[in-house]
N, C-alpha and C. Protein backbone atom coordinates (compact mmCIF):
# COMPACT_ATOMS: atom_id res chain seq x y z
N UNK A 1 -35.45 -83.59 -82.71
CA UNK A 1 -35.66 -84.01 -81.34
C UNK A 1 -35.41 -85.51 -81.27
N UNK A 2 -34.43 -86.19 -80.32
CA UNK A 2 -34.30 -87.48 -80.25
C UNK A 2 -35.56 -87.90 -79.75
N UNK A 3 -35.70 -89.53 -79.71
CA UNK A 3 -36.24 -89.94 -78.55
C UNK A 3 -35.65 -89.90 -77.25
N UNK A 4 -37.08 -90.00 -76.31
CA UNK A 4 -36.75 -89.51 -75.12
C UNK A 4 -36.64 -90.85 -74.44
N UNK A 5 -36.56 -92.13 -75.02
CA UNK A 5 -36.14 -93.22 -74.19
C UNK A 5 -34.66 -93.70 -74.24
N UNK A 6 -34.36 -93.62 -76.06
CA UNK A 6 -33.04 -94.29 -76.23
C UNK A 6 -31.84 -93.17 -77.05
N UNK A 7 -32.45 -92.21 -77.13
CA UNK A 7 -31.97 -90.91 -77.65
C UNK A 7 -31.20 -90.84 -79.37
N UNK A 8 -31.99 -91.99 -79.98
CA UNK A 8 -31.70 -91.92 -81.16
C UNK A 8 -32.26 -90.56 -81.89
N UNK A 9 -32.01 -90.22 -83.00
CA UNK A 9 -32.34 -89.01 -83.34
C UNK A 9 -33.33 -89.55 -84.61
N UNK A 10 -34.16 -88.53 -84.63
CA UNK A 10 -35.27 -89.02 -85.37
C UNK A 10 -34.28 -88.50 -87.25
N UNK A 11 -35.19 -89.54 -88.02
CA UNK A 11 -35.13 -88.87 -89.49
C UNK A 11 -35.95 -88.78 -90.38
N UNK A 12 -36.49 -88.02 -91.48
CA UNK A 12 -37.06 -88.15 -92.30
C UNK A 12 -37.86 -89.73 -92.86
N UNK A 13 -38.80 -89.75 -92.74
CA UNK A 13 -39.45 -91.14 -93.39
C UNK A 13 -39.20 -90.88 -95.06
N UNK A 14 -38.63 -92.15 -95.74
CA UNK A 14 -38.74 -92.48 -97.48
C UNK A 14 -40.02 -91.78 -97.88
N UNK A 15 -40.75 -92.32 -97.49
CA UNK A 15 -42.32 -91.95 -98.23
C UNK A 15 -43.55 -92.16 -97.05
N UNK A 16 -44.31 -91.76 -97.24
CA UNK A 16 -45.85 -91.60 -96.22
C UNK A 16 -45.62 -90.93 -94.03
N UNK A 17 -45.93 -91.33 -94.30
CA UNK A 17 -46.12 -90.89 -92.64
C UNK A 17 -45.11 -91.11 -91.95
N UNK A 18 -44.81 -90.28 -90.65
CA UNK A 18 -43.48 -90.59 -89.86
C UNK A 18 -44.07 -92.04 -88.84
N UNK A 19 -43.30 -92.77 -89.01
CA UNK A 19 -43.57 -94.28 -87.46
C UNK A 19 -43.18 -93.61 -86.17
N UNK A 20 -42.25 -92.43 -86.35
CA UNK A 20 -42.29 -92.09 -84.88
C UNK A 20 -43.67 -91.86 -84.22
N UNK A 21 -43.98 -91.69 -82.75
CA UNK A 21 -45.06 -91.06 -81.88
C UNK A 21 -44.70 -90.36 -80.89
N UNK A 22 -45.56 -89.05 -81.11
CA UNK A 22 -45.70 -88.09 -79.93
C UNK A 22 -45.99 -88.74 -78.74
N UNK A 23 -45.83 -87.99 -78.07
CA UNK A 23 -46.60 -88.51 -76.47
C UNK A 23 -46.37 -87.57 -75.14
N UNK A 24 -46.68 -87.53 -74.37
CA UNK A 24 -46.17 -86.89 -73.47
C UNK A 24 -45.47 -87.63 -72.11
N UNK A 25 -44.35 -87.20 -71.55
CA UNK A 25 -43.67 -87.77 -70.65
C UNK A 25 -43.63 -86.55 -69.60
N UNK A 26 -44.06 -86.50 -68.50
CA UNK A 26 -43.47 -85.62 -67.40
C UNK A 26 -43.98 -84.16 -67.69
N UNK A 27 -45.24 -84.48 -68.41
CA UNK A 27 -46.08 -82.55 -69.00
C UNK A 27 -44.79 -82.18 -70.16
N UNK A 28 -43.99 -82.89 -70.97
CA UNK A 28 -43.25 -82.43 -71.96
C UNK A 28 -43.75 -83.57 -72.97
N UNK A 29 -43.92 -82.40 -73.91
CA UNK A 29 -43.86 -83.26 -75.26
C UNK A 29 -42.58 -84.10 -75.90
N UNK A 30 -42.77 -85.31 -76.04
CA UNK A 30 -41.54 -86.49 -76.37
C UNK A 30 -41.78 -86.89 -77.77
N UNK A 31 -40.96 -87.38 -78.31
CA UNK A 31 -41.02 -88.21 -79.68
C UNK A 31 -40.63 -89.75 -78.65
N UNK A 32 -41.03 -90.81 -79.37
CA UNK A 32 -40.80 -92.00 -79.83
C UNK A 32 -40.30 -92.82 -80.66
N UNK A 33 -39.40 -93.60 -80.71
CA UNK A 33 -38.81 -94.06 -82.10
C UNK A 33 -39.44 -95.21 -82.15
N UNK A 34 -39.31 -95.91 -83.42
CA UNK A 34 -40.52 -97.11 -83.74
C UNK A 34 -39.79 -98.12 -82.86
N UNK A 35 -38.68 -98.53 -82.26
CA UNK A 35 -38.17 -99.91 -81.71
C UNK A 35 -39.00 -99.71 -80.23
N UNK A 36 -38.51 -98.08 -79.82
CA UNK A 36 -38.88 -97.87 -77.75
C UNK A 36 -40.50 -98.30 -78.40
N UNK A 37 -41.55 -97.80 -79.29
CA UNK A 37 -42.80 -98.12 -79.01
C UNK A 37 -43.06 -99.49 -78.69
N UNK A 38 -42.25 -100.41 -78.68
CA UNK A 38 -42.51 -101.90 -79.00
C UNK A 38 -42.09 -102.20 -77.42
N UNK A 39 -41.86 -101.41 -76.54
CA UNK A 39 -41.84 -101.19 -75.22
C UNK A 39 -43.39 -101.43 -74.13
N UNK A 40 -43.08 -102.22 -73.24
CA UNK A 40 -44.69 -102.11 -72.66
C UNK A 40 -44.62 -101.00 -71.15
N UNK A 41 -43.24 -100.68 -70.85
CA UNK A 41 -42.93 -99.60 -69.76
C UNK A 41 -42.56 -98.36 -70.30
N UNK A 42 -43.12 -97.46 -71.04
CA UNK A 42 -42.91 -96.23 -71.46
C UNK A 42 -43.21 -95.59 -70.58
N UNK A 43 -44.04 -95.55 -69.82
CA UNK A 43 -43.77 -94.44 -68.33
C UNK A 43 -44.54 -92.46 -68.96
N UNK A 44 -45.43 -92.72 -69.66
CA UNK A 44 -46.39 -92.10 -70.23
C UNK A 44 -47.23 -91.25 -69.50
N UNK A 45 -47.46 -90.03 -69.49
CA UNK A 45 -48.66 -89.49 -68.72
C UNK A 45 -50.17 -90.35 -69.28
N UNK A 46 -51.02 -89.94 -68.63
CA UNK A 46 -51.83 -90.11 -68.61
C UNK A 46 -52.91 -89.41 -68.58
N UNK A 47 -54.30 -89.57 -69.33
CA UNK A 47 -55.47 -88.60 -69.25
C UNK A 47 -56.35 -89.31 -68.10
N UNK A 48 -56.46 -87.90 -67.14
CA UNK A 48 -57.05 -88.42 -65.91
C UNK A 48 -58.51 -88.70 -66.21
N UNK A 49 -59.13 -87.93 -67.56
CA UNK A 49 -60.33 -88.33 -67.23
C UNK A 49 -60.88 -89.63 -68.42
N UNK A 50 -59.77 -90.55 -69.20
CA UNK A 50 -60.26 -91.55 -69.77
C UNK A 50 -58.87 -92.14 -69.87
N UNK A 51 -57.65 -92.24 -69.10
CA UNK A 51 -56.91 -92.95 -68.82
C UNK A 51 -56.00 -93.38 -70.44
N UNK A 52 -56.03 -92.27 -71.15
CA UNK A 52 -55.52 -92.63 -72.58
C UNK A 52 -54.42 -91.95 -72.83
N UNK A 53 -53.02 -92.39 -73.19
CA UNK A 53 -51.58 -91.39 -73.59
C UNK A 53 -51.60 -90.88 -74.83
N UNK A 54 -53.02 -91.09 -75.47
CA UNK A 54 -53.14 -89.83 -76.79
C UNK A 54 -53.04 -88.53 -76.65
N UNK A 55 -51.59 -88.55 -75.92
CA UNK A 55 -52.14 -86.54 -75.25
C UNK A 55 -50.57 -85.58 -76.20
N UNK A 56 -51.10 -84.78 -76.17
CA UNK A 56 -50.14 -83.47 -76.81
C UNK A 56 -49.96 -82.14 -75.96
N UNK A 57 -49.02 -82.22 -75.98
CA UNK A 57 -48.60 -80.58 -75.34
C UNK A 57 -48.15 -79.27 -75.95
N UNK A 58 -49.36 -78.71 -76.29
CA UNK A 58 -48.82 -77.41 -77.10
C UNK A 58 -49.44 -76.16 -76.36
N UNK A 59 -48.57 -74.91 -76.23
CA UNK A 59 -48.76 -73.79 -75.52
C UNK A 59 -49.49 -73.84 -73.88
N UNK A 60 -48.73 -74.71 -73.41
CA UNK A 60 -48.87 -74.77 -71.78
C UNK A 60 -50.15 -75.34 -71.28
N UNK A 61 -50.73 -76.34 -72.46
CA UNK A 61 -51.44 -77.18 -71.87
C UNK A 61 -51.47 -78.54 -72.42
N UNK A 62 -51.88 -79.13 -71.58
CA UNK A 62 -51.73 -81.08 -71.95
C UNK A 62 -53.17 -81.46 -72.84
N UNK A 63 -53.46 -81.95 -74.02
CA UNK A 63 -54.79 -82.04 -74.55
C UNK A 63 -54.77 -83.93 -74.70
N UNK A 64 -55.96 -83.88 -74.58
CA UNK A 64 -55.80 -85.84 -74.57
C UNK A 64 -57.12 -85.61 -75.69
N UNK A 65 -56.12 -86.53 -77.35
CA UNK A 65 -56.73 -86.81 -78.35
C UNK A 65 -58.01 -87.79 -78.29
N UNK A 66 -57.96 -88.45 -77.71
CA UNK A 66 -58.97 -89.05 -77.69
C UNK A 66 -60.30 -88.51 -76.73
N UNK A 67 -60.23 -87.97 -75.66
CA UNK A 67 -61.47 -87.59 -75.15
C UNK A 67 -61.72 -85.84 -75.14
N UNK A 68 -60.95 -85.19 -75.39
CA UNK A 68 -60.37 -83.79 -75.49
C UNK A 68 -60.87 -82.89 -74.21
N UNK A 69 -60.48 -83.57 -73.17
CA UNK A 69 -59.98 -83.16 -71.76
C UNK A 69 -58.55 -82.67 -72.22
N UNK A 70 -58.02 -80.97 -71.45
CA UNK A 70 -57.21 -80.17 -71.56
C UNK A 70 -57.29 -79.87 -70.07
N UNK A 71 -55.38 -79.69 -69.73
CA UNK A 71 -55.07 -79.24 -68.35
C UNK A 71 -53.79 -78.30 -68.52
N UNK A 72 -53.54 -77.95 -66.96
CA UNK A 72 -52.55 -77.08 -67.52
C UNK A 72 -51.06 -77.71 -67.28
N UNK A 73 -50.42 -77.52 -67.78
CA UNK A 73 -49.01 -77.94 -68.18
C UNK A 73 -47.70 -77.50 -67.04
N UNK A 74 -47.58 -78.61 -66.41
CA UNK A 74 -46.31 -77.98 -65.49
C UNK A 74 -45.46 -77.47 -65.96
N UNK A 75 -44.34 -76.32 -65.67
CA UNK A 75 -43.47 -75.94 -66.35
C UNK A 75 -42.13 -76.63 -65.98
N UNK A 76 -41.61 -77.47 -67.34
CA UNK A 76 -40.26 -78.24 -66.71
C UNK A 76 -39.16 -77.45 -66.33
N UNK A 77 -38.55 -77.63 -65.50
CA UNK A 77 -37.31 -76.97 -64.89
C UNK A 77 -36.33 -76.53 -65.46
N UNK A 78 -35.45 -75.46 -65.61
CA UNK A 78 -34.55 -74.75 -66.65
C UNK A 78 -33.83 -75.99 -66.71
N UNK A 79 -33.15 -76.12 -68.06
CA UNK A 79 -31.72 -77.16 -68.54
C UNK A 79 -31.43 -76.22 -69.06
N UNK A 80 -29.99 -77.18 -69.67
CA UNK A 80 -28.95 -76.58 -70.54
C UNK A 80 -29.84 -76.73 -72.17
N UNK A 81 -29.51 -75.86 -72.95
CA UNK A 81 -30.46 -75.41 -74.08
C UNK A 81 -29.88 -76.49 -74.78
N UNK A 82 -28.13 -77.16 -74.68
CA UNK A 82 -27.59 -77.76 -76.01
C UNK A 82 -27.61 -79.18 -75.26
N UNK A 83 -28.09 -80.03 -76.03
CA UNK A 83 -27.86 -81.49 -75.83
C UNK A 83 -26.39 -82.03 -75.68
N UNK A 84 -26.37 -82.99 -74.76
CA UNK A 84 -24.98 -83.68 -74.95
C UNK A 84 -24.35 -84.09 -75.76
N UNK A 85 -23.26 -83.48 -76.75
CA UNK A 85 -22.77 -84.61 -78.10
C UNK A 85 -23.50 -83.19 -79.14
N UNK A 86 -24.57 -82.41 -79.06
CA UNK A 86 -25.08 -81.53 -80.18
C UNK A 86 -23.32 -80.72 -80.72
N UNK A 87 -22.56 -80.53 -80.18
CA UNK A 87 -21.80 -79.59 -80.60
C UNK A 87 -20.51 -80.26 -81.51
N UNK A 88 -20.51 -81.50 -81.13
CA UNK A 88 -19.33 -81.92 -81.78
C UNK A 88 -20.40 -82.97 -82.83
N UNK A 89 -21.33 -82.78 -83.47
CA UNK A 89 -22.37 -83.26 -84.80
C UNK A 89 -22.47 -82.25 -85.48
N UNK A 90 -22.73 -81.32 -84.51
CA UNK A 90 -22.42 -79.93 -85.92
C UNK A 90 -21.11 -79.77 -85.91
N UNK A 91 -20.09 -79.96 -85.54
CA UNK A 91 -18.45 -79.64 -86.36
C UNK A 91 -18.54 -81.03 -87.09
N UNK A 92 -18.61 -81.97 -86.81
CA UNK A 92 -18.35 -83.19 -87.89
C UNK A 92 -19.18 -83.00 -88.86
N UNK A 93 -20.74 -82.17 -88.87
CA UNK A 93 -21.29 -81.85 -90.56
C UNK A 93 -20.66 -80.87 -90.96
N UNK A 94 -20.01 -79.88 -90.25
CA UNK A 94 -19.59 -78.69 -91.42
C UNK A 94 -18.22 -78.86 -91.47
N UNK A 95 -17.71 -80.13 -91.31
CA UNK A 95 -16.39 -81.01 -91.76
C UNK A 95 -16.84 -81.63 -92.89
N UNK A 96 -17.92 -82.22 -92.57
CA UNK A 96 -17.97 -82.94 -93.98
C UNK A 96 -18.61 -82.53 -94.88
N UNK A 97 -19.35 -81.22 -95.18
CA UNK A 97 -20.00 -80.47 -95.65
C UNK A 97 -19.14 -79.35 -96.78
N UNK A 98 -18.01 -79.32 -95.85
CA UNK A 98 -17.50 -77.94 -96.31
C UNK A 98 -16.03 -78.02 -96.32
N UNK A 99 -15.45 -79.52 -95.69
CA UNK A 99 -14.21 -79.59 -96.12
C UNK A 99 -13.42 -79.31 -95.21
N UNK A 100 -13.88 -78.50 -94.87
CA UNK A 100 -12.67 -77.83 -93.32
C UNK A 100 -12.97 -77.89 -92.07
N UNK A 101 -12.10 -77.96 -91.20
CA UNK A 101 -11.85 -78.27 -89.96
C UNK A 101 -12.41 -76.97 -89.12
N UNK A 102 -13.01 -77.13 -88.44
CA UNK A 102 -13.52 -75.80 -87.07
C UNK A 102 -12.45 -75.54 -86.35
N UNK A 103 -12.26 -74.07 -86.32
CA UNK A 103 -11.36 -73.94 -85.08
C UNK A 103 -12.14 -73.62 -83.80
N UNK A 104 -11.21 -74.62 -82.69
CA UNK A 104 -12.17 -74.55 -81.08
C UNK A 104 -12.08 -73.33 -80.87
């Protein structure tokens, strides 16, 4: 999952913990990359009842880590399933993976 500010794609951390952060944007769960956190306009939901963006969205509800107030989760609007650019990253890895060229 990229980030949802600058759409870098996340990677594996060397060793210990990922620097990315969850968060929620718009009732969807987002990643963060360590440069957007250094951002003071992230544009973040919010927990209505202690005003904190420690929140997570798993199975259709919003949970805020810090006070553990839970709501229910708008459902975001159908998209297209494949990201912009996803299709021509997988032919350039199984180019360089495997040597050969994809036929369109």
């Amino acid at each position: 999952m990229p980030c949802y500010r600058c759409g870098i794609r996340q990677t594996d951390p060397i060793r210990g913990a990922s620097p990315w952060r969850r968060a929620v944007h718009h009732d969807s769960q987002v990643l963060i990359c360590p440069n957007c956190q250094r951002e003071h306009d992230l544009d973040l939901d919010r927990c209505a009842n202690c005003n904190s963006t420690t929140l997570i969205c798993r199975l259709g509800e919003i949970e805020c880590r810090t006070c553990g107030t839970t709501r229910s989760a708008t459902p975001p609007p159908p998209t297209d399933p494949t990201p912009p650019g996803l299709s021509e990253e997988v032919a350039a890895a199984l180019t360089r993976v495997l040597g050969t060229h994809p036929t369109p």
